[in-house]
Protein backbone atom coordinates (compact mmCIF):
# COMPACT_ATOMS: atom_id res chain seq x y z
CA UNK A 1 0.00 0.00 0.00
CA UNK A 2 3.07 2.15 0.78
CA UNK A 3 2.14 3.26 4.33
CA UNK A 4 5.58 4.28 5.95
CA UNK A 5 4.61 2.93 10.14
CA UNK A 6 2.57 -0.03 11.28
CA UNK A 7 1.10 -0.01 14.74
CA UNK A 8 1.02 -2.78 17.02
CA UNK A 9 0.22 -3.79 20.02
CA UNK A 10 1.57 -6.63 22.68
CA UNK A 11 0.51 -8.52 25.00
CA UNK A 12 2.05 -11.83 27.23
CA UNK A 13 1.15 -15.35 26.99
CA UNK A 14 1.61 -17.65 30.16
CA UNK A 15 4.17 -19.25 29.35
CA UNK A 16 5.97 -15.92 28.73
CA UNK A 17 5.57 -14.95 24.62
CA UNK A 18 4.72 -11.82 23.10
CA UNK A 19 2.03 -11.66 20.50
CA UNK A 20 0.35 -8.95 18.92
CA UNK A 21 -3.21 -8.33 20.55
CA UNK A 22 -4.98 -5.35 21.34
CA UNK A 23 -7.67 -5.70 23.08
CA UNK A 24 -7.38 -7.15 27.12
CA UNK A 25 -9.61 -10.35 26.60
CA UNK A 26 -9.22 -12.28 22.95
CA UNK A 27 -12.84 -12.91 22.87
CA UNK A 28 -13.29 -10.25 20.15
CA UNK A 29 -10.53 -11.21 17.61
CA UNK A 30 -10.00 -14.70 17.83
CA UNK A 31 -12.25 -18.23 18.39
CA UNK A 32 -10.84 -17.80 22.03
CA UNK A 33 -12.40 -16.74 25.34
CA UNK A 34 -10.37 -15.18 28.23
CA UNK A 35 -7.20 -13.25 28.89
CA UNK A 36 -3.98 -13.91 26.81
CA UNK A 37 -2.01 -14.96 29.71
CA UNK A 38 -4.49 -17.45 30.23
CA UNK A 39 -2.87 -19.69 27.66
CA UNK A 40 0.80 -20.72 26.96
CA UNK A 41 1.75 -19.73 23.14
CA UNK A 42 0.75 -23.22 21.83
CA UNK A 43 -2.83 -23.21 22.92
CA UNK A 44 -3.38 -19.38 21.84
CA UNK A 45 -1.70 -20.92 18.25
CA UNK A 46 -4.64 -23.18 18.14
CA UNK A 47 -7.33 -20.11 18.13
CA UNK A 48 -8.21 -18.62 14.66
CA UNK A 49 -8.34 -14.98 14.46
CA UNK A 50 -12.08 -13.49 12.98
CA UNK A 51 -12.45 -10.68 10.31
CA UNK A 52 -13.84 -7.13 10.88
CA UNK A 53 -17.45 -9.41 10.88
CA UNK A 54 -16.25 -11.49 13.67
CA UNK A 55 -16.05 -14.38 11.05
CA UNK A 56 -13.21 -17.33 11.69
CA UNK A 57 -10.35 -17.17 9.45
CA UNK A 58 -7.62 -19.64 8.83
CA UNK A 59 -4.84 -16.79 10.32
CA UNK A 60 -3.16 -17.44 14.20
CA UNK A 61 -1.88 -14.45 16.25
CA UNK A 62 1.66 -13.82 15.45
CA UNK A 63 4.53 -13.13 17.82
CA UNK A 64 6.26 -10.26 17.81
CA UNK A 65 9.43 -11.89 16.85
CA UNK A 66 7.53 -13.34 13.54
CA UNK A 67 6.14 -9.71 13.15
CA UNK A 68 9.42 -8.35 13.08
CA UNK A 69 11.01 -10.99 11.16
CA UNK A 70 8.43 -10.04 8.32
CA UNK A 71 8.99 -6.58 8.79
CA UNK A 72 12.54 -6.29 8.72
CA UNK A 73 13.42 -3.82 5.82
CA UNK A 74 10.05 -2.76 4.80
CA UNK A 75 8.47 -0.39 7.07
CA UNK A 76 8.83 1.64 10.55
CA UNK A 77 7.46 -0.22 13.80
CA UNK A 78 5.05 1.80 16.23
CA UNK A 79 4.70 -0.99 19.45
CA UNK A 80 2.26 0.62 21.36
CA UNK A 81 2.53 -0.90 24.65
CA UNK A 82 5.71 -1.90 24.24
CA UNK A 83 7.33 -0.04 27.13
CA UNK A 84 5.28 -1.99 29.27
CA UNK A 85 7.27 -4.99 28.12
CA UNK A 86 9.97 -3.13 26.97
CA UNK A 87 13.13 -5.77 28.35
CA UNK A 88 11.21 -8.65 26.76
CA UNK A 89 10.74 -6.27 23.26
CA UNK A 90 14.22 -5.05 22.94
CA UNK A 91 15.60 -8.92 23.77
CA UNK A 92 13.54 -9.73 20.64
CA UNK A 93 14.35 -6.80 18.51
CA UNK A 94 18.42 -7.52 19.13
CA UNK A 95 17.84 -11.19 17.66
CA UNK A 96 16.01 -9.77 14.97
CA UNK A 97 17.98 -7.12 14.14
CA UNK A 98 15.34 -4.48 13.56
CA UNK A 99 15.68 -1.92 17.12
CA UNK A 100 16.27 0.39 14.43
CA UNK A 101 13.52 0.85 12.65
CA UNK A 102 10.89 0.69 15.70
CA UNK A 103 9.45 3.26 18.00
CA UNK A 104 8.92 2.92 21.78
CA UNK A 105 7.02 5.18 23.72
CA UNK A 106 5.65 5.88 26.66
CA UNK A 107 3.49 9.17 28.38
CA UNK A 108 5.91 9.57 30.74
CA UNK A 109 8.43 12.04 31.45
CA UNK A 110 11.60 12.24 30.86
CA UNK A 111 13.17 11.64 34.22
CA UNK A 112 10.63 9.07 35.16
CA UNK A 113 11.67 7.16 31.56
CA UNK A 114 15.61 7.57 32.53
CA UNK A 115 15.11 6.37 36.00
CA UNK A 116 12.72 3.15 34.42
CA UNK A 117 14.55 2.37 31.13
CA UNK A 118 17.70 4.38 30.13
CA UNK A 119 18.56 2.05 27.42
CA UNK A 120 15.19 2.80 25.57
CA UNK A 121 16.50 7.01 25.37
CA UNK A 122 20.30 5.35 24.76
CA UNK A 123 19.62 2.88 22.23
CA UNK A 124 16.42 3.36 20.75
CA UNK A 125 13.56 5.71 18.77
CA UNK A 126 11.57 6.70 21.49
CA UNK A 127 9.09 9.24 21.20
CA UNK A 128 7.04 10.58 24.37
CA UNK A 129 3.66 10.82 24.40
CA UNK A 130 2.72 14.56 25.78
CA UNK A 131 -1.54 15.32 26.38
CA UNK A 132 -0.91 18.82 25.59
CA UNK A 133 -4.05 19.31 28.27
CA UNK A 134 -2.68 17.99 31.18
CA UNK A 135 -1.58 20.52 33.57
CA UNK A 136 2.54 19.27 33.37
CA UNK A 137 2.43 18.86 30.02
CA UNK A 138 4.67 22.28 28.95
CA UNK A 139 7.10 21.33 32.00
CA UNK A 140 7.25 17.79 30.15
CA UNK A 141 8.29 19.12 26.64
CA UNK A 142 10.22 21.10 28.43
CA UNK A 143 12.75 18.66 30.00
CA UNK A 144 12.64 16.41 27.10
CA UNK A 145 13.88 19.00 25.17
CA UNK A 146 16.55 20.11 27.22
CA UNK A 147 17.97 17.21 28.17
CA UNK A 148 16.78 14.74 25.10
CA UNK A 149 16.22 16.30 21.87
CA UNK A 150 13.24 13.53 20.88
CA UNK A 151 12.85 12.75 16.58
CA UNK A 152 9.71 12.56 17.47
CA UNK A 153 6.75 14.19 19.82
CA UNK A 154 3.38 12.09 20.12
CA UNK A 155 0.83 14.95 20.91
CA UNK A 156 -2.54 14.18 21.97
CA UNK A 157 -5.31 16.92 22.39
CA UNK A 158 -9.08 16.80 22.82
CA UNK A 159 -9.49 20.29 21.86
CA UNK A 160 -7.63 22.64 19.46
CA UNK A 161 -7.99 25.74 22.00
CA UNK A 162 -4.89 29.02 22.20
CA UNK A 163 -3.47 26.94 25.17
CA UNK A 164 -2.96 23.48 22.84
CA UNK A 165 -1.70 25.38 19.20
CA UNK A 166 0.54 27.29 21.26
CA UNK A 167 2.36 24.02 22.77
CA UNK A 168 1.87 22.40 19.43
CA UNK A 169 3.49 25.66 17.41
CA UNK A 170 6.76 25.17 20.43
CA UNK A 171 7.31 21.62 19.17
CA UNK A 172 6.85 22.54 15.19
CA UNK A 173 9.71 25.62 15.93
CA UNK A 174 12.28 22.80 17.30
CA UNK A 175 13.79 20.14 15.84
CA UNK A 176 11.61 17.52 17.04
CA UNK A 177 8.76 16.20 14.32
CA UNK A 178 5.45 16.13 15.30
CA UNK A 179 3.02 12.91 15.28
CA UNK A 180 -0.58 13.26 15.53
CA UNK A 181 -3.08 10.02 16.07
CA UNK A 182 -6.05 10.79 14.01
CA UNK A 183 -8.22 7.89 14.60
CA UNK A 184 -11.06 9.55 16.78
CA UNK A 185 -11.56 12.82 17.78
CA UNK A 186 -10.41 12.95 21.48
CA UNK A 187 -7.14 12.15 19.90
CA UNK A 188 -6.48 15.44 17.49
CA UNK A 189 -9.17 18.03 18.88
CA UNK A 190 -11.74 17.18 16.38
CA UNK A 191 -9.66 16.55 13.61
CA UNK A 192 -10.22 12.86 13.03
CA UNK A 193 -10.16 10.23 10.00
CA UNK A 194 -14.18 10.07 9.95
CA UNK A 195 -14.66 13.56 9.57
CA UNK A 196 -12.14 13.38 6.54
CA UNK A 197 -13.88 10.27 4.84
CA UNK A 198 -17.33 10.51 5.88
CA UNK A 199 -18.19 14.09 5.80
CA UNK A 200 -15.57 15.04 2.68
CA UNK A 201 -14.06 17.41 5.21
CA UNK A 202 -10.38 16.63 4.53
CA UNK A 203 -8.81 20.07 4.65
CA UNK A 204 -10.27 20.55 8.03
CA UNK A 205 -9.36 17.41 9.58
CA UNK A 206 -5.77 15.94 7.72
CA UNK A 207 -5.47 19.17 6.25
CA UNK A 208 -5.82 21.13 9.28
CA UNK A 209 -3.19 18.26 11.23
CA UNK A 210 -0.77 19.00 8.49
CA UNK A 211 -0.35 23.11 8.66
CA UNK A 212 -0.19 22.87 12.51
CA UNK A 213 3.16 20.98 11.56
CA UNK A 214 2.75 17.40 11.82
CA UNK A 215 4.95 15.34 9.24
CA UNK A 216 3.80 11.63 11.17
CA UNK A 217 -0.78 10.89 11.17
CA UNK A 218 -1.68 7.58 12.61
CA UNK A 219 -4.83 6.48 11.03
CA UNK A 220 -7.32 3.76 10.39
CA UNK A 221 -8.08 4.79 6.39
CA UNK A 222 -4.53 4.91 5.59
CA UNK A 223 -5.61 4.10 1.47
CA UNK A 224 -7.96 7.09 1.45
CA UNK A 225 -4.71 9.56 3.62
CA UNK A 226 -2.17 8.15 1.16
CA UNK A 227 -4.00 9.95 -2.09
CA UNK A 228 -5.12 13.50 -0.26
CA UNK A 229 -0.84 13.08 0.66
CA UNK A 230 -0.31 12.24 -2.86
CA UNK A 231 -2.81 14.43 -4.32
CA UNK A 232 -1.10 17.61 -2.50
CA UNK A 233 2.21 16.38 -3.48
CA UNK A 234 2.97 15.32 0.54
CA UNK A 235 4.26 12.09 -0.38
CA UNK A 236 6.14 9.87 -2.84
C-alpha cells in the first residue's frame, strides 16, 4: 500500500511470549475466550483470528518476533505498549535485528523514563507521548527537550484551544517532528479520519493536522490519507 509505520500492540502469553493483541480479553478477535495470559503460546496458536465481521479465518496471532522478522526492511514499527514490556521487546528486537527501525514510547516524562529504562532514550527511537491538556504537560516538553532532543513528539489533544496550538506551534519551531493520532476525535481536537472520509471534510481534519506541523498521522483509512498526501504532493 506504501504506508511508511505499522502499529502494534503486545501482550504476554503464560508461558511468557509476546504476541500482537490489542484488546485485554481475545474474545473479540479470535475463536478464544479469556485473557492472553491465560494460555501458553501453543494453545493461543490453536485459536483462529475473525475478520472485521467477527467471522473465523484460517490466520493465528503472530509473535512479535515473527512480526518483526516479516517486517525487517520494509516499514517503521510503532509498538504501542511496548514499554510496558519493553526488556522482553528489545531482547527480541536484538535477535532480529530491527531496534532500528521501531518506535517505543511511553506518556511519561523524561526523568521518570531515565530512572525506568535508560537504554530505551540510549539505544532506541523513542518518542514521548505529551496530552498537551494535562496541567505538566509544557514542563514535560520542556525537560525532554533540554535534556533529550526527541525525533519525534506524540501529541494528543481533545481540543484545538490558544493553550494546545501554542504548545503544538513550540514543538513545530524545534527540531523535534510532530506525530498526531487521528483515529477519533479525542485524539487530534476534532480533527479525526471520519470527519475526513465521511463528511468530505479533509482540509479541516488531515489538512488542518498538516499546517499545525505534523509530518507523522496515525490512522485507520490509511488508502484514502495516502492519495489527499499524494494528491497535495505530501508524499512519494
Amino acid at each position: 500500500m506504501g504506508v511508511d509505520m505499522v502499529e502494534i500492540d503486545l501482550k504476554k502469553t503464560k508461558d511468557g511470549h509476546l504476541i500482537l493483541m490489542h484488546d485485554k480479553l481475545i474474545d473479540r478477535t479470535t475463536t478464544g475466550k479469556g485473557h492472553p495470559n491465560d494460555y501458553t503460546l501453543d494453545e493461543i496458536k490453536q485459536f483462529r483470528l475473525r475478520n472485521g465481521a467477527g467471522h473465523r479465518t484460517e490466520h493465528i496471532v503472530p509473535t512479535l518476533e515473527e512480526a518483526m522478522t516479516l517486517a525487517k526492511g520494509k516499514i517503521l514499527v510503532n509498538i504501542d505498549k511496548g514499554y510496558d514490556y519493553f526488556d522482553d521487546v528489545y531482547e527480541i528486537l536484538e535477535k532480529t535485528g530491527t531496534i532500528n527501525q521501531c518506535i517505543i514510547k511511553a506518556s511519561k516524562s523524561y526523568k521518570t523514563v531515565m530512572d525506568e529504562k535508560p537504554v530505551a532514550l540510549e539505544k532506541m527511537l523513542f518518542m514521548p507521548v505529551v496530552r498537551l491538556t494535562d496541567k505538566d504537560a509544557c514542563k514535560i516538553v520542556e525537560e525532554y527537550q533540554e535534556n533529550y532532543s526527541p525525533l519525534m513528539f506524540e501529541l494528543v489533544f481533545d481540543n484545538d484551544g490558544p493553550e494546545v496550538i501554542g504548545l503544538i506551534d513550540r514543538i513545530k519551531n524545534s527540531s523535534a517532528k510532530i506525530f498526531i493520532n487521528s483515529l477519533w476525535s479525542e485524539l487530534c481536537g476534532g480533527h479525526h479520519d471520519d470527519r475526513a472520509v465521511e463528511k468530505n471534510e479533509m482540509e479541516q481534519s488531515w489538512g488542518w493536522i498538516i499546517k499545525r506541523g505534523a509530518s507523522l498521522i496515525q490512522t485507520d483509512r490509511p488508502a484514502q490519507l495516502l492519495k489527499y498526501l499524494k494528491d497535495k504532493g505530501l508524499h512519494e
